[in-house]
Protein backbone atom coordinates (compact mmCIF):
# COMPACT_ATOMS: atom_id res chain seq x y z
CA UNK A 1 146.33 83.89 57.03
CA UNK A 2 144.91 86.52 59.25
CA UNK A 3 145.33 90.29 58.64
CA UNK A 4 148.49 91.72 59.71
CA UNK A 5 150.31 88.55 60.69
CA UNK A 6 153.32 86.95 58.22
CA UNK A 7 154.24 83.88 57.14
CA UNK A 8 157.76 83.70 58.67
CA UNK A 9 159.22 83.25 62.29
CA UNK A 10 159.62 86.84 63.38
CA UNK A 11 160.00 89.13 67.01
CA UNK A 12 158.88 92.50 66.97
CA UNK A 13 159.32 95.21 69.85
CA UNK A 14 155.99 94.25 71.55
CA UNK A 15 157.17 90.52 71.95
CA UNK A 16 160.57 91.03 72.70
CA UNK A 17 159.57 93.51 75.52
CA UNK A 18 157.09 90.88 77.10
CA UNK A 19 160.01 88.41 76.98
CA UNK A 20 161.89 91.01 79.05
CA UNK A 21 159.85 91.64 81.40
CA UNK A 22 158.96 88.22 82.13
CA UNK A 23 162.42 87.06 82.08
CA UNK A 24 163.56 90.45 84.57
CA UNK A 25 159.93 89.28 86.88
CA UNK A 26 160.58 85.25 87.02
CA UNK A 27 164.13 84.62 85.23
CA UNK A 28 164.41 80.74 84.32
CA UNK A 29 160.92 80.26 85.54
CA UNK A 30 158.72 81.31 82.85
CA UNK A 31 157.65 80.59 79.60
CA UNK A 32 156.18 82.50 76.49
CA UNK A 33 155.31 80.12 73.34
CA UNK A 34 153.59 81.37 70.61
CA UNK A 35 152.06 78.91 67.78
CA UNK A 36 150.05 79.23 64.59
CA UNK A 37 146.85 78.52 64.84
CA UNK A 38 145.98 77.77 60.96
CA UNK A 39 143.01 80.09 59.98
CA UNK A 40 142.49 81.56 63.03
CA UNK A 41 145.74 83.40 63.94
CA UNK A 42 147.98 82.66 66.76
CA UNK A 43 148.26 81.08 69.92
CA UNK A 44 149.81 82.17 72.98
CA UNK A 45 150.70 80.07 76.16
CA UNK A 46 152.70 82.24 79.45
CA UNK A 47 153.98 79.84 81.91
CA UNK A 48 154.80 81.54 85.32
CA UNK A 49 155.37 80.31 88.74
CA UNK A 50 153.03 79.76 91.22
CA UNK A 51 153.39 81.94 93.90
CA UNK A 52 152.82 79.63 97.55
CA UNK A 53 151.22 81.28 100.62
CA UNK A 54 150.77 79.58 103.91
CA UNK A 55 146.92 78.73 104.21
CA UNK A 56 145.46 80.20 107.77
């Protein structure tokens, strides 16, 4: 296990202020998943919504 991280599902202040701010930024339309990587630490994947501008 790396240094600093637990064994057990748990949110501190910095992740539950990301998931704020993305939810008050793109409501319904993101995503934050976070998954062990074993040995290495964790992963993180951020879906957001692709933003569509007319092409000149």
């Amino acid at each position: 296990m790396a240094l600093g991280l637990v064994n057990e599902a748990s949110e501190g202040i910095g992740l539950s202020n990301i998931r704020t701010r993305l939810a008050l930024l793109y409501g319904d339309r993101q995503r934050l998943v976070l998954q062990a990587a074993a040995g290495i630490g964790v992963g993180a994947r951020i879906d957001l919504p692709m933003a569509h501008e007319p092409v000149p």
